[in-house]
Protein backbone atom coordinates (compact mmCIF):
# COMPACT_ATOMS: atom_id res chain seq x y z
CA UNK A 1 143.93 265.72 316.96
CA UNK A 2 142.24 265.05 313.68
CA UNK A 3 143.30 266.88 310.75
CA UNK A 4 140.66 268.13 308.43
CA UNK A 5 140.51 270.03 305.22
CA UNK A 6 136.93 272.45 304.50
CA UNK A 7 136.79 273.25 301.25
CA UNK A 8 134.48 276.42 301.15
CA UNK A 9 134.96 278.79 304.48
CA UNK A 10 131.80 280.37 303.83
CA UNK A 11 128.26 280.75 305.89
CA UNK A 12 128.54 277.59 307.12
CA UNK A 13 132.22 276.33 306.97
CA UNK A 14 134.07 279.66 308.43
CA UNK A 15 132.20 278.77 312.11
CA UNK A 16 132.72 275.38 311.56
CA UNK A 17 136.23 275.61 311.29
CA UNK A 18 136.30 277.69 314.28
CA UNK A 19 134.51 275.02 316.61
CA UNK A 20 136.70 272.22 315.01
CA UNK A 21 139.89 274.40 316.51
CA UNK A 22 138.39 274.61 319.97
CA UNK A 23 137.66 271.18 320.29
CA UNK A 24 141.80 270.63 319.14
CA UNK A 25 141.61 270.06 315.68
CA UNK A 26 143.85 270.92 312.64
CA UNK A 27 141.75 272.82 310.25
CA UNK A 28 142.93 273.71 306.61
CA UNK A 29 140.23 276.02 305.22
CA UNK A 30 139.65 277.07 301.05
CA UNK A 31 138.20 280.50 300.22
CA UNK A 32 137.91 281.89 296.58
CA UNK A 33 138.96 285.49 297.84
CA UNK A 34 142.02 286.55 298.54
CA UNK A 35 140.98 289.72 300.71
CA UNK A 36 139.60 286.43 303.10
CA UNK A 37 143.06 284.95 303.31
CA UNK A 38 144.05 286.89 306.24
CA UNK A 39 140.37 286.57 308.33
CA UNK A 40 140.86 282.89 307.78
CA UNK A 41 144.48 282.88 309.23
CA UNK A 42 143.27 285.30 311.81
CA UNK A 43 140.99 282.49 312.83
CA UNK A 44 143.68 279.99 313.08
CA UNK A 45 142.67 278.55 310.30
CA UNK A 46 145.53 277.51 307.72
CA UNK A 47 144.73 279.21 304.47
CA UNK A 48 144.64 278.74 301.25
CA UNK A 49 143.14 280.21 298.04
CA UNK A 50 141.40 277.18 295.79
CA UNK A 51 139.54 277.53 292.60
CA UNK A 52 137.56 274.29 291.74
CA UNK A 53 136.95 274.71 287.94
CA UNK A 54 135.32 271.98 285.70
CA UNK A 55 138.41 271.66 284.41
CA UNK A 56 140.70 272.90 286.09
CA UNK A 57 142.03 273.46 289.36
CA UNK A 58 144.64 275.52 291.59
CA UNK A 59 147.82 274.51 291.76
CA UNK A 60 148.32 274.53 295.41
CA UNK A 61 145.19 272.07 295.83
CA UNK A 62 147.45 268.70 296.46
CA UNK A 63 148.44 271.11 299.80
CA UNK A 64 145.71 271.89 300.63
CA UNK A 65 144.44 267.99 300.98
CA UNK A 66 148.64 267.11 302.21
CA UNK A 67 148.44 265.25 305.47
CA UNK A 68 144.66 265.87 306.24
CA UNK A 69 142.36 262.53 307.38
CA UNK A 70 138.89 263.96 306.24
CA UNK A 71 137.47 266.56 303.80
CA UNK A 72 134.74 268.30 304.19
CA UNK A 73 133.30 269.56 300.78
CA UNK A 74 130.63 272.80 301.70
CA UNK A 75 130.42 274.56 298.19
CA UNK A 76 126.84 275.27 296.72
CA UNK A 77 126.30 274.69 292.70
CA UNK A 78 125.94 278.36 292.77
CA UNK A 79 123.95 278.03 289.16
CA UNK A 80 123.09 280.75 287.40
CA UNK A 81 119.12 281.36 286.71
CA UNK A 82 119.32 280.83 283.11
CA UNK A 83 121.68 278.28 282.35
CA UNK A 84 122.90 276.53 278.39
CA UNK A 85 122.77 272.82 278.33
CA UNK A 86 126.55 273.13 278.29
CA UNK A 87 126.36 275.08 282.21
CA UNK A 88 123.76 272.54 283.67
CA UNK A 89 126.45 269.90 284.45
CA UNK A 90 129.47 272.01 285.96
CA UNK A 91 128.93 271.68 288.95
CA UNK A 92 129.06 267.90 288.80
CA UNK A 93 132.05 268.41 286.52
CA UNK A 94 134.09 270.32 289.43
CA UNK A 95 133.72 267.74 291.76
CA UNK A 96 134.74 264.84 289.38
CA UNK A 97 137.48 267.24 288.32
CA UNK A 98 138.40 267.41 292.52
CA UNK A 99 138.32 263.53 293.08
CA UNK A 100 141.57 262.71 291.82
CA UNK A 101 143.43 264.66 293.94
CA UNK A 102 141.33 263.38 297.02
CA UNK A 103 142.44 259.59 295.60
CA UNK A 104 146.11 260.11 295.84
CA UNK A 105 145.95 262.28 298.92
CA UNK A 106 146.09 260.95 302.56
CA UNK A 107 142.37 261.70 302.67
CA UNK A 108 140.34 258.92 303.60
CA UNK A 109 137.27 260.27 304.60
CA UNK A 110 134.87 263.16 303.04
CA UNK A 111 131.79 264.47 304.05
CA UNK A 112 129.58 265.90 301.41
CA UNK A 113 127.24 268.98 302.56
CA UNK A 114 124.11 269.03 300.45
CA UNK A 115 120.20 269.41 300.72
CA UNK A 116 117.06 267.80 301.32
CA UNK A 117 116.30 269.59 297.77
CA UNK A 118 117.28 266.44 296.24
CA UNK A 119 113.67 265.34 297.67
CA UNK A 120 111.81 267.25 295.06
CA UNK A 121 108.31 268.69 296.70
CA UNK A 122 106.93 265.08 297.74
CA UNK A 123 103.60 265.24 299.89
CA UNK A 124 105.45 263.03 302.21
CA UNK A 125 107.31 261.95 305.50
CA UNK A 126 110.84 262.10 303.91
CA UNK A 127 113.59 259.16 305.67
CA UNK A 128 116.83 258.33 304.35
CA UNK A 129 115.20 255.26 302.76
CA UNK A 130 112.79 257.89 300.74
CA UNK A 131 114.30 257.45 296.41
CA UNK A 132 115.28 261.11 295.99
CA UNK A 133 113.67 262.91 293.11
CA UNK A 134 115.01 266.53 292.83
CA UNK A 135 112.85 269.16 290.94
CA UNK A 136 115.18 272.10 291.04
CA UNK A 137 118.65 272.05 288.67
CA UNK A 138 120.30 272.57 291.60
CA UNK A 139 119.03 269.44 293.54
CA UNK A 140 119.54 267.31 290.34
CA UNK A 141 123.80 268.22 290.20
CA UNK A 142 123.52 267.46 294.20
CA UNK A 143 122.49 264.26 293.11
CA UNK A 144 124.57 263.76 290.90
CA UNK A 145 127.83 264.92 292.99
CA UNK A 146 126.36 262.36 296.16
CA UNK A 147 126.35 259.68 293.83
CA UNK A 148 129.78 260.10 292.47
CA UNK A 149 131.25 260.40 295.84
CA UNK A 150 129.64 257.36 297.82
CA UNK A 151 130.56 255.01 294.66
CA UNK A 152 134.37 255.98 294.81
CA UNK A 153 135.99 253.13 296.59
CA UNK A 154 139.23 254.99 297.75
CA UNK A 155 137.41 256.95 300.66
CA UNK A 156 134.10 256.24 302.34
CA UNK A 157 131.70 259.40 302.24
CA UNK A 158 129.10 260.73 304.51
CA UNK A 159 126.18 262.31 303.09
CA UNK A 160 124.61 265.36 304.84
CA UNK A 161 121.16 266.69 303.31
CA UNK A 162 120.19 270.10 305.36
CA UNK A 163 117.12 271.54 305.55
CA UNK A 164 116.56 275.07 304.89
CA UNK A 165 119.40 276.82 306.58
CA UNK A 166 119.14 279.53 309.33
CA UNK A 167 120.60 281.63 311.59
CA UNK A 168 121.26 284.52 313.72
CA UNK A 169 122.51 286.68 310.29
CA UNK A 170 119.95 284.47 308.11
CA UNK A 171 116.43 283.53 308.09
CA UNK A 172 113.91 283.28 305.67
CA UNK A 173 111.16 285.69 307.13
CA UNK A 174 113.11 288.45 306.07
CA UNK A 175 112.67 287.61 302.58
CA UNK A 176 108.69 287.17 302.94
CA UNK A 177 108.29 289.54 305.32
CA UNK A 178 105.16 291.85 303.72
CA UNK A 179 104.67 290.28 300.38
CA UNK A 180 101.31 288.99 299.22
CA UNK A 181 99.90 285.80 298.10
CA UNK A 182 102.58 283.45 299.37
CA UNK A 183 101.97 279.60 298.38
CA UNK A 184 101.91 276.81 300.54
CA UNK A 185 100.57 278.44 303.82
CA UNK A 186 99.58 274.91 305.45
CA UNK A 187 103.46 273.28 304.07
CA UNK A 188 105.46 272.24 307.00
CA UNK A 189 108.69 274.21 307.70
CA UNK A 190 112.28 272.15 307.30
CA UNK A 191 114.64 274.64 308.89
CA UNK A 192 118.03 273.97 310.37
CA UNK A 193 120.14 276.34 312.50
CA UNK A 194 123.67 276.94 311.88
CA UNK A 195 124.32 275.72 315.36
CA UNK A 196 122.83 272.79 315.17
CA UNK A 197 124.53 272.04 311.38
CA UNK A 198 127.53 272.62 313.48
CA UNK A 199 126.81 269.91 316.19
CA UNK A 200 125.66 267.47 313.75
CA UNK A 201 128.82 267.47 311.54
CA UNK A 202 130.98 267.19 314.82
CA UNK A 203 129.17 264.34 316.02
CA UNK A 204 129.45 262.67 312.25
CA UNK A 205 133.36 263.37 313.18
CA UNK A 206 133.39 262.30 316.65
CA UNK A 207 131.25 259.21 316.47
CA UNK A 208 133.10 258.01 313.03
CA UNK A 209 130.10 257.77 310.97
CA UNK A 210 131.00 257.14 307.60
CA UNK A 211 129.13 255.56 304.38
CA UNK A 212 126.40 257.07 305.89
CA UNK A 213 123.07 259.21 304.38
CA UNK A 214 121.67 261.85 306.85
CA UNK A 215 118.77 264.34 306.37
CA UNK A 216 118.92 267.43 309.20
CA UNK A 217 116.39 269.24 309.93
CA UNK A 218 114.67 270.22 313.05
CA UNK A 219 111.63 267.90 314.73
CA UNK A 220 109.19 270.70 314.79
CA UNK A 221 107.57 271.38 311.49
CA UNK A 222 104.47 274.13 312.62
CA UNK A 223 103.16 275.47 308.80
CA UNK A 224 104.72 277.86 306.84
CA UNK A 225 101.99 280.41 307.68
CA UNK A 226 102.10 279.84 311.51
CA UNK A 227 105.63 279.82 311.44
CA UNK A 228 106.56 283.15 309.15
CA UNK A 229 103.83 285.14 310.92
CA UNK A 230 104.73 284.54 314.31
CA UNK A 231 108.93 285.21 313.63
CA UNK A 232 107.79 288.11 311.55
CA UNK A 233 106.06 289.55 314.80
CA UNK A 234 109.20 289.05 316.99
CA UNK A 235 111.00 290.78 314.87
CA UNK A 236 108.87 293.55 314.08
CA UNK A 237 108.52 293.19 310.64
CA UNK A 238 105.36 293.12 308.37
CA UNK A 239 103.73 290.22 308.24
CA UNK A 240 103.70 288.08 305.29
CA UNK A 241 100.66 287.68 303.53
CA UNK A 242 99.78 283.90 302.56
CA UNK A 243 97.35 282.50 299.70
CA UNK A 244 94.85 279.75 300.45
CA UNK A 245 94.28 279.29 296.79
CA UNK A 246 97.33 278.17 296.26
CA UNK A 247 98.42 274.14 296.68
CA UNK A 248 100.35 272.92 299.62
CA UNK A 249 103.35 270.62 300.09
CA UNK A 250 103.23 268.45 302.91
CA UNK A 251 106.57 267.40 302.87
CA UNK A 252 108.09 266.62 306.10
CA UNK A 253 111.63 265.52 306.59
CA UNK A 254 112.55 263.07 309.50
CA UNK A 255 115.44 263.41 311.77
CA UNK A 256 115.09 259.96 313.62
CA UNK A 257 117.98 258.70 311.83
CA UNK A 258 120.41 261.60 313.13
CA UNK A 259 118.70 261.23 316.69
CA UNK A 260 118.99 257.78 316.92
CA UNK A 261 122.22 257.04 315.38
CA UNK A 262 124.34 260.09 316.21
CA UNK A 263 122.26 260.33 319.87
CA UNK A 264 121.90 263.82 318.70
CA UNK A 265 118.99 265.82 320.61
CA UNK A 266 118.41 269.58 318.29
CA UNK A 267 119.27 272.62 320.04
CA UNK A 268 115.55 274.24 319.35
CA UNK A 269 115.98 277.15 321.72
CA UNK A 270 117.78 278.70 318.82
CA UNK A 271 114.63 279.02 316.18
């Protein structure tokens, strides 16, 4: 039994607590809300309410890392659209503010959820070996938090970079499903389900992979047009309208490194 700490139970880390618990692990899991104290316990899950500030933190946050081998940090920057010169840094500044209380914790491993954002829009075939260069503020504080973490010599960090994220409750057709002039109708897609996010992170677990850089996202990458018409016909919704005036990304991110090294096979069934 490995004892783990997820610090955000949200989209993504509410299931994956879940499956960690089946498979016989001890999960302590964060929320922000107190009305999701009780789902989380519910879950078996062991609770507790953490606010990461830049600076400042909750007071019960050295229990919430007590006794636990690895943490698993799944928060987003959550920044806002318009942002002060003063904002563009926080969430960086959260995660510094965090790391001290990882050092003198029994936590000796963390795995850091972030994006293939931190790519920019390349016209490329993305690898692990590809020098990031995010666009977005978002993908710039990533890069900034990854960096932080992997050169912090008291625990050895995993970086995972997702694709766009999907699932059963989420998927991006929804959102372009009947607007007009879309760009980048011949872009590949870079999706990700949430079951295969999931598997992947269990496997990093399982298989021990640490000091490690991984990019996720699924080895089928049909064009955003193809792709966003066709799902918006299974679902019945209108179709989304692309523009061929408009200039493409060709972007594609690899997954050989996840297959190869994690002998990880995507569950593609599920897209």
């Amino acid at each position: 039994m490995t004892k783990i700490s997820i610090l955000g139970c949200g989209w993504l880390g509410f299931p994956l607590a879940k499956k960690l618990i089946e498979k016989g692990n001890s999960i302590k899991g964060s929320t922000t809300s107190e009305n999701k104290l009780s789902i989380l316990e519910n879950a078996g899950i062991n609770p507790f309410l953490v606010t990461l500030e830049s600076e400042s933190i909750s007071e019960n946050i050295n229990s919430f890392l007590a006794e636990s081998e690895i943490i698993i940090i799944d928060i987003p920057p959550k920044l806002r659209a318009e942002k002060t010169n003063s904002e563009k840094k926080v969430f960086v500044e959260k995660i510094k503010n965090l790391i001290p209380f990882i050092e003198k914790s029994t936590v000796k491993k963390v795995l850091f959820v972030s994006s293939t954002s931190v790519y920019g829009d390349e016209n490329d075939f993305i690898t692990e070996e590809t020098i990031p260069n995010p666009e977005t503020e978002s993908g710039k504080q990533l890069l900034l938090v990854e960096n932080v973490l992997q050169k912090n010599q008291n625990f050895n960090t995993t970086i995972l970079r997702f694709g766009g994220l999907i699932g059963e409750d989420r998927h991006p057709v929804k959102f372009l499903s009947g607007k007009e002039n879309i760009e980048n109708p011949d872009a590949p897609i870079n999706l990700i389900h949430l079951t295969d996010c999931i598997s992947i992170i269990e496997a990093i677990i399982n298989q021990d992979k640490w000091n490690e850089v991984f990019n996720a996202a699924a080895p089928f990458h049909p064009t955003r047009a193809e792709y966003y018409t066709q799902k918006a016909s299974e679902m019945n919704l209108p179709l989304p309208k692309f523009s061929s005036e408009k200039s493409n990304i060709k972007k594609v991110i690899s997954s050989e490194k996840i297959e190869n090294s994690l002998n990880y096979r995507f569950k593609l069934e599920n897209y």
